[in-house]
N, C-alpha and C. Protein backbone atom coordinates (compact mmCIF):
# COMPACT_ATOMS: atom_id res chain seq x y z
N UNK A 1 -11.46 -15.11 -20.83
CA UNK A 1 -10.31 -14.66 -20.09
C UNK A 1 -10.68 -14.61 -18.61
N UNK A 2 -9.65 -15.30 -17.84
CA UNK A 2 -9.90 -14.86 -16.00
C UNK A 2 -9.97 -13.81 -15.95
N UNK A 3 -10.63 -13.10 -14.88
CA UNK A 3 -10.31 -11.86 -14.37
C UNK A 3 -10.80 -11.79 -12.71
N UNK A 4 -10.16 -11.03 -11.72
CA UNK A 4 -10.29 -11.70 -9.85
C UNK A 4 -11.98 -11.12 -10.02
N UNK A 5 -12.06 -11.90 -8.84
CA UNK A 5 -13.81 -11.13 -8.93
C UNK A 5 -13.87 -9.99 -7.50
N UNK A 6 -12.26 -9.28 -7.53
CA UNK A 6 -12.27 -8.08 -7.06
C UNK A 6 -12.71 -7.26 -8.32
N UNK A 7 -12.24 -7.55 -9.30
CA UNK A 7 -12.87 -6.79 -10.81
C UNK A 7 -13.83 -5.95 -10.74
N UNK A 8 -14.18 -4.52 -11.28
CA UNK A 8 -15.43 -4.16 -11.45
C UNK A 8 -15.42 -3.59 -12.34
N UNK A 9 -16.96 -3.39 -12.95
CA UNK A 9 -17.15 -2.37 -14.08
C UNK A 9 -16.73 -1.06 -14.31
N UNK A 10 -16.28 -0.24 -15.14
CA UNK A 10 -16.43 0.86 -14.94
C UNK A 10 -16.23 1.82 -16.55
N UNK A 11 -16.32 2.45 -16.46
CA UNK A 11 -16.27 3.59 -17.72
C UNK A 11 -14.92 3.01 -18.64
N UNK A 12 -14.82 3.22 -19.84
CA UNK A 12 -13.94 1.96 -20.63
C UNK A 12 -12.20 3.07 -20.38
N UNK A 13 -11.71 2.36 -19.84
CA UNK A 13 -10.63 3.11 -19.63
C UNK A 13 -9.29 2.78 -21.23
N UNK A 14 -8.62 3.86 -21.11
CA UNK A 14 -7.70 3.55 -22.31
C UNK A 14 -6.28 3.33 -21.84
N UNK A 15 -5.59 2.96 -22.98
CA UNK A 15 -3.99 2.74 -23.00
C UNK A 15 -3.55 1.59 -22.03
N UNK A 16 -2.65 2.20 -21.08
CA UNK A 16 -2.21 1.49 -19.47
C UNK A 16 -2.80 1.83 -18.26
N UNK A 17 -4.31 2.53 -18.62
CA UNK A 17 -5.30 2.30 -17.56
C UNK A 17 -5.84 0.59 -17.18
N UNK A 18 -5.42 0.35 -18.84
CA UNK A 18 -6.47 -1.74 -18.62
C UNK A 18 -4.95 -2.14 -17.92
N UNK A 19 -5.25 -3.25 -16.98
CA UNK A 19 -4.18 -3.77 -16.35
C UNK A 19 -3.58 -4.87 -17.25
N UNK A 20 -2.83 -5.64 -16.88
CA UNK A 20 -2.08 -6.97 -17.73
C UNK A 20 -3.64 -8.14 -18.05
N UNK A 21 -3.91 -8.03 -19.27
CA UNK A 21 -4.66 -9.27 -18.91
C UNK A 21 -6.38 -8.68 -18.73
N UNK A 22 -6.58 -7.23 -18.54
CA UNK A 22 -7.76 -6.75 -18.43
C UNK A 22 -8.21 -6.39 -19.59
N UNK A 23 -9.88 -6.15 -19.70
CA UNK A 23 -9.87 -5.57 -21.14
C UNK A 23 -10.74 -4.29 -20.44
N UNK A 24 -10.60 -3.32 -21.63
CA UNK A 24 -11.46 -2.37 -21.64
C UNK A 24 -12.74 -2.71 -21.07
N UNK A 25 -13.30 -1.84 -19.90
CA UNK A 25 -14.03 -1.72 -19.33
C UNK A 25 -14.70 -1.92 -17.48
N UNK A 26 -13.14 -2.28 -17.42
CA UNK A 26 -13.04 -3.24 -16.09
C UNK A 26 -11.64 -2.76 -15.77
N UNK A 27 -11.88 -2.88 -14.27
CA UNK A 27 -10.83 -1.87 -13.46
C UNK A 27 -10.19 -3.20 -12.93
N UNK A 28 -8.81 -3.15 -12.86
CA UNK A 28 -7.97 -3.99 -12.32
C UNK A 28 -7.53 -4.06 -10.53
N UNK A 29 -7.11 -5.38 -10.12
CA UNK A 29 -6.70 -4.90 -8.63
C UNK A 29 -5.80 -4.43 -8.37
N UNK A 30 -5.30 -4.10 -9.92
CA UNK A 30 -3.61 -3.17 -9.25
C UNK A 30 -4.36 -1.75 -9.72
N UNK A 31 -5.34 -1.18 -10.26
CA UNK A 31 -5.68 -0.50 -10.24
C UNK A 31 -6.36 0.41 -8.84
N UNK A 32 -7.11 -0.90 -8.24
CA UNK A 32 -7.71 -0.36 -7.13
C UNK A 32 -6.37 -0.30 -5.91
N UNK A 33 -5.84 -1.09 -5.96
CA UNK A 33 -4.63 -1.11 -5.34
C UNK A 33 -3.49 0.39 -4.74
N UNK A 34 -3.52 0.86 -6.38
CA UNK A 34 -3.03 2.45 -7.05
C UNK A 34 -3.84 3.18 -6.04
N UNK A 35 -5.57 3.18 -6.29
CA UNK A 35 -6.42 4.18 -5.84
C UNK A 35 -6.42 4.42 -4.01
N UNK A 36 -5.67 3.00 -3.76
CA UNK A 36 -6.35 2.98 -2.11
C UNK A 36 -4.67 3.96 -1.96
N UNK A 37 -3.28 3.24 -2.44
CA UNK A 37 -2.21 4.13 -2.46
C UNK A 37 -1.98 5.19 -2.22
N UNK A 38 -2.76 6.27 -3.35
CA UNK A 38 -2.72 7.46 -3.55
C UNK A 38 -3.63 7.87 -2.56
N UNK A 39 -4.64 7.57 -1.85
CA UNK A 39 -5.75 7.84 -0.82
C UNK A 39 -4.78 8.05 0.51
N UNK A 40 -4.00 6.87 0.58
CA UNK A 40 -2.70 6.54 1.73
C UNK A 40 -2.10 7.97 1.84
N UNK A 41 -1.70 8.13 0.70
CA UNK A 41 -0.62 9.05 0.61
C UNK A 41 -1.14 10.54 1.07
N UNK A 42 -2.00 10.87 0.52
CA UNK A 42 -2.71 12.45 0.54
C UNK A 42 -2.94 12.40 2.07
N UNK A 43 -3.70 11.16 2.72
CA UNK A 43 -3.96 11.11 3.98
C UNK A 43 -2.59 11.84 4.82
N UNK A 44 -1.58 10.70 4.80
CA UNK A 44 -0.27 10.77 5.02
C UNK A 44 0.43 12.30 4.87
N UNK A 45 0.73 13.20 3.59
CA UNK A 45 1.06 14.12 3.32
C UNK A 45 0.30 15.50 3.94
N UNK A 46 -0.89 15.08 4.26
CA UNK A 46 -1.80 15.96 5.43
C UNK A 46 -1.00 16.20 6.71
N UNK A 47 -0.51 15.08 7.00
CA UNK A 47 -0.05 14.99 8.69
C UNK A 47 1.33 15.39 8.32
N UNK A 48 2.14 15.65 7.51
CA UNK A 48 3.10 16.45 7.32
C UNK A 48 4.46 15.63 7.07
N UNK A 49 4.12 14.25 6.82
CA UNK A 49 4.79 13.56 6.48
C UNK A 49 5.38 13.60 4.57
N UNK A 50 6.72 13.11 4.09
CA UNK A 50 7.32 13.38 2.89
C UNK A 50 7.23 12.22 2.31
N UNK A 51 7.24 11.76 0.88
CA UNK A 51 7.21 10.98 0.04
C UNK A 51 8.68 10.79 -0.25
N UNK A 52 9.33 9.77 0.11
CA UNK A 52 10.49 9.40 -0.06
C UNK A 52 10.45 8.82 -1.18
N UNK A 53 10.20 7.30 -1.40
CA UNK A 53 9.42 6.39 -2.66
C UNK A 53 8.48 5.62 -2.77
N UNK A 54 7.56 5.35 -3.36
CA UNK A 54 6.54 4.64 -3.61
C UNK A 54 6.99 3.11 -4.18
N UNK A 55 5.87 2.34 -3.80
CA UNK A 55 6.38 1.14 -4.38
C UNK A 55 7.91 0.10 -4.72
N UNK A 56 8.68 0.38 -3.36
CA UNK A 56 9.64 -0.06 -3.36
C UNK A 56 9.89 -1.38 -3.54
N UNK A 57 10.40 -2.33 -4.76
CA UNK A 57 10.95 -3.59 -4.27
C UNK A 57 12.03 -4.05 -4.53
N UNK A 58 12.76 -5.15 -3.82
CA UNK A 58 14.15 -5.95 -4.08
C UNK A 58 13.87 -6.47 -5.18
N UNK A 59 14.90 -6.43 -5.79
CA UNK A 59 15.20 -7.54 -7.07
C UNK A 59 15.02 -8.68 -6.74
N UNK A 60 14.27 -9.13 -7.84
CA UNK A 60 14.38 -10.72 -8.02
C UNK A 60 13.22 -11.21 -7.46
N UNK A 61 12.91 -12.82 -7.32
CA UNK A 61 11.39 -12.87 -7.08
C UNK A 61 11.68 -13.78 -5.76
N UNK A 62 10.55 -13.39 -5.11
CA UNK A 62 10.35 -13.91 -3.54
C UNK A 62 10.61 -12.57 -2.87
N UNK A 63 10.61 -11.75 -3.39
CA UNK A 63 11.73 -10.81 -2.09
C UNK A 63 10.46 -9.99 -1.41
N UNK A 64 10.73 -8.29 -1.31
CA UNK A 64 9.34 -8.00 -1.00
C UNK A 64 8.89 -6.57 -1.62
N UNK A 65 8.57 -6.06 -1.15
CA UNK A 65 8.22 -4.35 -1.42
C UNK A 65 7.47 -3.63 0.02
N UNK A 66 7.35 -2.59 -0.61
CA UNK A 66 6.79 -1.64 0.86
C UNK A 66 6.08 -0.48 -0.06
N UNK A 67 4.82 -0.41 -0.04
CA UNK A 67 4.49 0.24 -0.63
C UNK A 67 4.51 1.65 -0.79
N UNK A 68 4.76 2.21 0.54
CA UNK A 68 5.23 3.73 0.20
C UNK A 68 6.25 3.96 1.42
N UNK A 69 7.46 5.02 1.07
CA UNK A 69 8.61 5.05 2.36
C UNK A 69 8.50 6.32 2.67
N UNK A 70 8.21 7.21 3.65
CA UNK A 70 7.62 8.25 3.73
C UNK A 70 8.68 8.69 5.35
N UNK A 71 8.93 10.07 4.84
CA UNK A 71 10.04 10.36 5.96
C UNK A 71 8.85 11.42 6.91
N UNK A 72 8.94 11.08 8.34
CA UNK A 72 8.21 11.79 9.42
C UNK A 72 9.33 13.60 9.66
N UNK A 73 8.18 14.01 10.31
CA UNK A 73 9.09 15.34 10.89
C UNK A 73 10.16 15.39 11.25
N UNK A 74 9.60 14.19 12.46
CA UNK A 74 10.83 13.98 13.49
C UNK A 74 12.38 13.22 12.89
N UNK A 75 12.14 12.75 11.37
CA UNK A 75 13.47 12.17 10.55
C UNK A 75 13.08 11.18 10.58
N UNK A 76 12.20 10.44 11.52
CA UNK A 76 12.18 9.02 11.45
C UNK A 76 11.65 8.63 10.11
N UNK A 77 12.05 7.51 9.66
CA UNK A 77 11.93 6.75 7.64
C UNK A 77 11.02 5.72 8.38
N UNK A 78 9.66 5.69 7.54
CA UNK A 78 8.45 4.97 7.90
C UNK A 78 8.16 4.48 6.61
N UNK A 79 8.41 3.02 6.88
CA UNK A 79 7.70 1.67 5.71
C UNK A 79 6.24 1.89 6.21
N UNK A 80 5.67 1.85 5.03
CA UNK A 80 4.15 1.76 4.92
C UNK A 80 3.87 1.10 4.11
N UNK A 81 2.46 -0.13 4.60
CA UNK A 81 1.88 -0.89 4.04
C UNK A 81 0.29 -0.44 3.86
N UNK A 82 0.25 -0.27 2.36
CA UNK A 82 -1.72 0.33 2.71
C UNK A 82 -2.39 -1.13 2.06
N UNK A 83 -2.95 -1.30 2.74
CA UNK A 83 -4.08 -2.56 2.65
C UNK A 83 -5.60 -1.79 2.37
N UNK A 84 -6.59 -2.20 1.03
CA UNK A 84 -7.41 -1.83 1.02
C UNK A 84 -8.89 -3.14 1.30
N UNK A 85 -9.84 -3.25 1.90
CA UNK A 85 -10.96 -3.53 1.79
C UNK A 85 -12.30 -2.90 1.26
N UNK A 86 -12.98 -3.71 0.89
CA UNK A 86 -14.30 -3.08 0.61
C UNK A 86 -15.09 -3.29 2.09
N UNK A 87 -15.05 -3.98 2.26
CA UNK A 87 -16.04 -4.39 3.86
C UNK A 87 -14.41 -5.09 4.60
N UNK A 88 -15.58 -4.55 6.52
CA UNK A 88 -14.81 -5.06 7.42
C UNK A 88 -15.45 -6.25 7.50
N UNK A 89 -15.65 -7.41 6.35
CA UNK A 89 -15.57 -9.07 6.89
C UNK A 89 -14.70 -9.44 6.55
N UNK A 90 -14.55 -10.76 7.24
CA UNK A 90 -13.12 -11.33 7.73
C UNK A 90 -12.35 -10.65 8.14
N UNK A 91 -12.18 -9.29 9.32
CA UNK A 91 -11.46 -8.68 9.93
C UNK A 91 -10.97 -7.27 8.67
N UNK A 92 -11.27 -7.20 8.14
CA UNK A 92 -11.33 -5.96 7.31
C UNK A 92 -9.86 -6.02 7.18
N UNK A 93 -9.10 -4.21 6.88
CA UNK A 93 -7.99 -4.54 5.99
C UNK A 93 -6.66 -4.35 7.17
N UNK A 94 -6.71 -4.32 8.06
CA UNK A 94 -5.74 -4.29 9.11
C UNK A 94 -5.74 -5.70 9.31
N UNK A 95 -6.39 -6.38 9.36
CA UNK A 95 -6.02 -8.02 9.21
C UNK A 95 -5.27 -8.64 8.44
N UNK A 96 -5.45 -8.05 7.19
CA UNK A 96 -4.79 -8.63 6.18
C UNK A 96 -3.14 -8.89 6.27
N UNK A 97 -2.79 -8.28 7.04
CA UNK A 97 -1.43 -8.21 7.56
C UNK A 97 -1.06 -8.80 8.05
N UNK A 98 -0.63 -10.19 7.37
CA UNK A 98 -0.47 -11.15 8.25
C UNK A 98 1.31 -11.01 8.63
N UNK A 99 1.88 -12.25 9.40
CA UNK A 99 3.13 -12.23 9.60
C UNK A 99 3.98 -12.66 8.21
N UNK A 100 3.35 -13.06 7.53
CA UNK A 100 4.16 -13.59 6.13
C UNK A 100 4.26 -12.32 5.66
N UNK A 101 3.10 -11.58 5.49
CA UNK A 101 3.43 -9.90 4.90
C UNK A 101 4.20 -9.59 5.54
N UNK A 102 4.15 -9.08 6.80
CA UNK A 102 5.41 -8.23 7.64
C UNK A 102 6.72 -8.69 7.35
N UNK A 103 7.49 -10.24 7.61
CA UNK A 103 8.55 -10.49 7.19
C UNK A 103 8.37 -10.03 5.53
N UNK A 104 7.94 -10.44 4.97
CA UNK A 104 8.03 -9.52 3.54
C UNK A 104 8.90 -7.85 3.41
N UNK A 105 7.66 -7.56 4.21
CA UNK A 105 8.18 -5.59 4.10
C UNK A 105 9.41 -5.26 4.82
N UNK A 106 9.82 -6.05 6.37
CA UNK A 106 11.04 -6.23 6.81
C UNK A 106 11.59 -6.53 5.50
N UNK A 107 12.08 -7.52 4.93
CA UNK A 107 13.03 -7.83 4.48
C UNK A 107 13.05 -6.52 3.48
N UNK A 108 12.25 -5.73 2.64
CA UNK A 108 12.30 -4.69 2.21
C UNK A 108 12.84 -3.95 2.86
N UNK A 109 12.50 -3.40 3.76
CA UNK A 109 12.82 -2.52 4.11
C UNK A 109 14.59 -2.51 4.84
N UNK A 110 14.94 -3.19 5.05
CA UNK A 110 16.56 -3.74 5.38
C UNK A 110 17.23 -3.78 4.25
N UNK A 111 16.68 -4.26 3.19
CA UNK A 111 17.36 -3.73 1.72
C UNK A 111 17.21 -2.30 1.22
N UNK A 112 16.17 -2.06 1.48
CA UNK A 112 16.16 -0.50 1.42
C UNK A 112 17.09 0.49 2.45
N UNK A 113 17.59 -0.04 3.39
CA UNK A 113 17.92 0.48 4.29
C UNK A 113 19.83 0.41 4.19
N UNK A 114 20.04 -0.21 3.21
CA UNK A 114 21.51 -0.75 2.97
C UNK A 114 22.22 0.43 2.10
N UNK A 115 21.32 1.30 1.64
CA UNK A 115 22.03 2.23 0.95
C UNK A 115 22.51 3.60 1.96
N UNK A 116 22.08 3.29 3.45
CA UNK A 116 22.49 4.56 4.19
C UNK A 116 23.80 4.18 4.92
N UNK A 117 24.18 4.88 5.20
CA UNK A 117 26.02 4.70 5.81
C UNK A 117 25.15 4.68 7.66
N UNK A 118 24.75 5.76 8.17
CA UNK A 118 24.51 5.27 9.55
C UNK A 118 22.99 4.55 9.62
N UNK A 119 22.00 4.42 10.10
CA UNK A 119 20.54 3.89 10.07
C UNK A 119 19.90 5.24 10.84
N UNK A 120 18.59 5.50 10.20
CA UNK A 120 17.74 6.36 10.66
C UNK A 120 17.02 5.41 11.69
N UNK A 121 16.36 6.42 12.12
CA UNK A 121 15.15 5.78 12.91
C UNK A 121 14.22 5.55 12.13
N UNK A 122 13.79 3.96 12.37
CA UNK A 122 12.44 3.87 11.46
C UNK A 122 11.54 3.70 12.63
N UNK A 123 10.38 2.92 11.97
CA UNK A 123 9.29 2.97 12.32
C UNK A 123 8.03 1.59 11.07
N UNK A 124 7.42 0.87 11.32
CA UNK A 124 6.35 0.36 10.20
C UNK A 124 5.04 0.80 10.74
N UNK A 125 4.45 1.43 9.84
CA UNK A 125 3.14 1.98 9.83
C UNK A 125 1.93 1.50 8.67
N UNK A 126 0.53 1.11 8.99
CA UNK A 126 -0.22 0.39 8.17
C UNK A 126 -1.17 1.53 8.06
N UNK A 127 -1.99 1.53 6.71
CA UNK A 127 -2.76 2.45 6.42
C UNK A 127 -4.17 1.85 5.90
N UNK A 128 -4.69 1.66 6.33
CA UNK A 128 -6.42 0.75 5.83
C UNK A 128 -6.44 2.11 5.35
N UNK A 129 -7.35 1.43 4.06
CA UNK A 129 -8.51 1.87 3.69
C UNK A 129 -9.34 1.18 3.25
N UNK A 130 -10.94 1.61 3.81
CA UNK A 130 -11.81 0.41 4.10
C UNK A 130 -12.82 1.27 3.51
N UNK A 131 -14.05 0.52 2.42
CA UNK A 131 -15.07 0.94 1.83
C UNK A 131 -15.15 0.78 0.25
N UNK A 132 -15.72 1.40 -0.44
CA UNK A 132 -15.99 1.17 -2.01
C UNK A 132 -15.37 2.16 -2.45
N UNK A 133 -14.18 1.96 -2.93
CA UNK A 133 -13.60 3.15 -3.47
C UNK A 133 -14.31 4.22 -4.97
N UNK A 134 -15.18 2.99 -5.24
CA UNK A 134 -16.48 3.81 -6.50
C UNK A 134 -17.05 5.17 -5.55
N UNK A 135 -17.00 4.86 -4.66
CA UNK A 135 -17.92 5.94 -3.44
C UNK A 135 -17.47 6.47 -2.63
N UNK A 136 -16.47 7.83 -2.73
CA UNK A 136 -15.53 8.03 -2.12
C UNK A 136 -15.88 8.81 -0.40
N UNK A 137 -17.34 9.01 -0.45
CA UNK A 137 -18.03 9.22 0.80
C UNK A 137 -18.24 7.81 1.84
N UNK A 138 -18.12 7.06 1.02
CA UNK A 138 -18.39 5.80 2.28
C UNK A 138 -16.60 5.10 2.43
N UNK A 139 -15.52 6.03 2.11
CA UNK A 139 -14.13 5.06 2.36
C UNK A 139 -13.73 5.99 3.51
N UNK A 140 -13.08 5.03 4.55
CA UNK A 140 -12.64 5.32 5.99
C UNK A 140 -11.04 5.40 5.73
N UNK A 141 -10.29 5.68 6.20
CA UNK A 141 -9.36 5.87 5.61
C UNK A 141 -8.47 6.08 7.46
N UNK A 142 -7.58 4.96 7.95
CA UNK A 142 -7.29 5.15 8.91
C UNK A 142 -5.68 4.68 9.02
N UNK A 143 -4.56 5.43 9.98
CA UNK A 143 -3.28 4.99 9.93
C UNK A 143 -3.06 4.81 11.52
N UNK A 144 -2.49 3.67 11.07
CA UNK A 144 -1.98 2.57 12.38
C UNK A 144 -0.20 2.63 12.70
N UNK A 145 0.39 3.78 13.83
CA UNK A 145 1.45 4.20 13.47
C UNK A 145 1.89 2.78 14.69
N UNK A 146 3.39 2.47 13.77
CA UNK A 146 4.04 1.74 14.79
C UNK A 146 3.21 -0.10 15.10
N UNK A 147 2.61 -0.12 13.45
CA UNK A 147 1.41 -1.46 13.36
C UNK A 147 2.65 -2.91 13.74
N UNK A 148 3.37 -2.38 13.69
CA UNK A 148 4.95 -4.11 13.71
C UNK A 148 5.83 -3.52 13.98
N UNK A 149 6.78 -4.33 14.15
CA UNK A 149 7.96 -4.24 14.91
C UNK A 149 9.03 -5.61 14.06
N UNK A 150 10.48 -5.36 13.71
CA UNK A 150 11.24 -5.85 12.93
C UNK A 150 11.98 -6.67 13.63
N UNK A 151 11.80 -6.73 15.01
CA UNK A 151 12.06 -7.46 15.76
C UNK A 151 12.06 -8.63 15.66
């Protein structure tokens, strides 16, 4: 069986811990994916920001998602993209963001945005987290407010 060679070992997990396609014993990239998420979030919920929804996407395929929509003090509704790396090579995980992603989360986020009668103030904000998430002393964990513009 394939499996990405983001893959790693780990303690044999059960049920809908194994991802689509994983077997017992090996952690998936939507797993690590989850872990850098929830890292995003706690970060995020520190600074006093609200969990609107997680993992938002449009119907149908091509479209996009935004991984967490998180409402600021000030009201402003902030799309967030958390990108995780293990190492900063090849520009670590704030790179990863390319312009094909951003039109992605735009277009999310404008569909997401269709269910309000006037428009809030938004905002797109990126959240690295960079390091071995096995090792939760060596992950950096940094937010990039205002990383794009929908422009």
């Amino acid at each position: 069986m394939w499996f990405s060679r983001k893959q790693v070992a780990k303690e044999t997990p059960t049920g809908s811990d194994v991802g689509v396609g994983a077997q017992p014993g090996q952690i998936t990239t939507k797993r690590l994916g989850d872990a850098a998420e929830s890292l995003a979030l706690a970060h995020l919920a520190r600074a006093g920001m609200k969990l609107v929804q997680a993992n938002y996407r449009t119907p149908g395929r091509g479209g996009g998602e935004v991984d967490l929509v998180m409402r600021d003090r000030d009201g402003t509704l902030v799309f967030v993209e958390v990108r995780h790396r293990k190492s900063s090579s090849h520009g670590g995980a704030a790179a990863s963001v390319s312009l094909v992603k951003q039109r992605r989360i735009i277009f999310a986020a404008r569909h997401f945005l269709m269910r309000f009668a006037s428009l809030p103030p938004c905002r797109f904000d990126v959240v690295t987290v960079q390091g071995a998430l096995e090792s939760p002393e060596t992950v950096a964990v940094d937010w990039l407010r205002g990383a794009f513009d929908a422009g």
